[in-house]
C-alpha atoms as a PDB file:
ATOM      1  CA  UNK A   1      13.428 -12.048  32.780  1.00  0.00           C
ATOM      2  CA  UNK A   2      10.889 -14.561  34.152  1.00  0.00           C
ATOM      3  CA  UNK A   3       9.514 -12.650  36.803  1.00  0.00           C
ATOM      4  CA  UNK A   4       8.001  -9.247  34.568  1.00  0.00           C
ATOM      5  CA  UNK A   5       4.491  -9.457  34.445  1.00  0.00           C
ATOM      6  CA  UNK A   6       3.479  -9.519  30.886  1.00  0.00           C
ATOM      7  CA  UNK A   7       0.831  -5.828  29.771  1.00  0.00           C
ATOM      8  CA  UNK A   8      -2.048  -6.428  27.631  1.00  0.00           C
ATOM      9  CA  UNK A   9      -4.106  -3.150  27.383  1.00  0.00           C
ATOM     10  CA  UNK A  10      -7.562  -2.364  26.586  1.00  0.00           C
ATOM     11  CA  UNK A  11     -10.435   0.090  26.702  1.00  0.00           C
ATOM     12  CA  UNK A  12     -13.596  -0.794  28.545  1.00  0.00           C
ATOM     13  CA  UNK A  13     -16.969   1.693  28.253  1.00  0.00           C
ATOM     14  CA  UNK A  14     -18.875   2.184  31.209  1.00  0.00           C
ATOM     15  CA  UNK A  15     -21.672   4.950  30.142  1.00  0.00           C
ATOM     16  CA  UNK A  16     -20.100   8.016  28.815  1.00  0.00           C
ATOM     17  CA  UNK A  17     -16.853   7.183  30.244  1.00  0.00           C
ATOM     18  CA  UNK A  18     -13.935   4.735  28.624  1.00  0.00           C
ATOM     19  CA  UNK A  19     -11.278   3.214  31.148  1.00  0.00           C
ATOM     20  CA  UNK A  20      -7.732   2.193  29.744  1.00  0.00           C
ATOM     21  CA  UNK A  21      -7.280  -1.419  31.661  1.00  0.00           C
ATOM     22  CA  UNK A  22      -4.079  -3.886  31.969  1.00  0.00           C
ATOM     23  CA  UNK A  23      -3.814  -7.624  32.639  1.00  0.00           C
ATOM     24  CA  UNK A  24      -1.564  -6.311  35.084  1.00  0.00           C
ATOM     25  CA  UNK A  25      -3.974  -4.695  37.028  1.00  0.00           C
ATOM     26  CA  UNK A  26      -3.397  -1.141  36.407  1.00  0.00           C
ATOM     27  CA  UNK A  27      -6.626   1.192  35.528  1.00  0.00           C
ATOM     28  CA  UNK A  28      -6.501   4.334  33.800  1.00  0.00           C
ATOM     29  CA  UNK A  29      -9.094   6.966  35.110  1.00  0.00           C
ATOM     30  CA  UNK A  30     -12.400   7.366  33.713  1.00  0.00           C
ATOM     31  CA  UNK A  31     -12.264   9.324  30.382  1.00  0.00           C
ATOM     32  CA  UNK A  32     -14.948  11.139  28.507  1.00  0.00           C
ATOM     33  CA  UNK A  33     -12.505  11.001  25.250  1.00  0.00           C
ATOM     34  CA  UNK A  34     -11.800   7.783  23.868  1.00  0.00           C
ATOM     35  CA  UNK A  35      -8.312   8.237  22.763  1.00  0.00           C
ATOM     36  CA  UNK A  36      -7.282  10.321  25.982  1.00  0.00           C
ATOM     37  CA  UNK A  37      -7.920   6.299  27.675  1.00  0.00           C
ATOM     38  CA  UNK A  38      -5.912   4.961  24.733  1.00  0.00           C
ATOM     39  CA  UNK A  39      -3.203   7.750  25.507  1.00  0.00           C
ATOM     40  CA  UNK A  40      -3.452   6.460  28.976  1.00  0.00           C
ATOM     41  CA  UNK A  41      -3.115   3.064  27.883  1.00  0.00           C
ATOM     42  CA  UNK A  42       0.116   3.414  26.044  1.00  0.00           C
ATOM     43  CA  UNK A  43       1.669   5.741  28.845  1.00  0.00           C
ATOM     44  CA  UNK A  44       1.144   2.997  31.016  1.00  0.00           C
ATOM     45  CA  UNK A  45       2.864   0.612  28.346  1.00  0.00           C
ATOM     46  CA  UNK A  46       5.818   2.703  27.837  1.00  0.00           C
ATOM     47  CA  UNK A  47       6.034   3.131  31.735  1.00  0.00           C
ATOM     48  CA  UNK A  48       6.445  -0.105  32.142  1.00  0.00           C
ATOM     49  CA  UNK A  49       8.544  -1.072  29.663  1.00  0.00           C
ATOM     50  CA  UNK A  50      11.132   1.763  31.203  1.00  0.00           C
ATOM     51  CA  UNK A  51      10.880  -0.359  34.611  1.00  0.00           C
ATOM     52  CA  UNK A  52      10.509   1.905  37.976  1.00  0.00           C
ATOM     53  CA  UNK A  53      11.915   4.727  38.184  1.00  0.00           C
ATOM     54  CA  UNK A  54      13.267   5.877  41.961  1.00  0.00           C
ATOM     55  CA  UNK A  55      13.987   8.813  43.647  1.00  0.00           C
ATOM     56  CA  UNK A  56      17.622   8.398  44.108  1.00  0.00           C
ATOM     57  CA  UNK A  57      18.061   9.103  47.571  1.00  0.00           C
ATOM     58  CA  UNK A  58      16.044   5.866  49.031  1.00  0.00           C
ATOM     59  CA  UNK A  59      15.645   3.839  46.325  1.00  0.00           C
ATOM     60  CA  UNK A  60      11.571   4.421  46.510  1.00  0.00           C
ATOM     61  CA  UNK A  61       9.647   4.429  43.679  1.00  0.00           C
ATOM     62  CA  UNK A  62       8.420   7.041  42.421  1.00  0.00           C
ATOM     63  CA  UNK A  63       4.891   8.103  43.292  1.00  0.00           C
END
């Protein structure tokens, strides 16, 4: 489909804290643990791969 936004993730350290980042412009929140932002990462991944999920009786996302 040529209008899906393609999702690159990455880490980025700010002080003690990591951030889990996309190209798509998602952020993960600020993580003491390194791998709890890479968990974050690929949760976002997998999220997005599934597409949007709604609530059924609108048609909203999700929130």
């Amino acid at each position: 489909m040529p209008d899906r936004v393609l999702h690159a993730t990455s880490t980025a350290e700010s002080g003690s804290f990591c951030t889990a980042r996309c190209t798509c412009g998602w952020r993960g929140p600020a993580r003491r643990a390194r791998s709890q932002a890479r968990t974050d990462a690929e949760r976002h991944l997998a999220d997005a791969e599934a597409g949007p999920e709604t609530d059924g009786e609108a048609g909203r996302p999700l929130e």
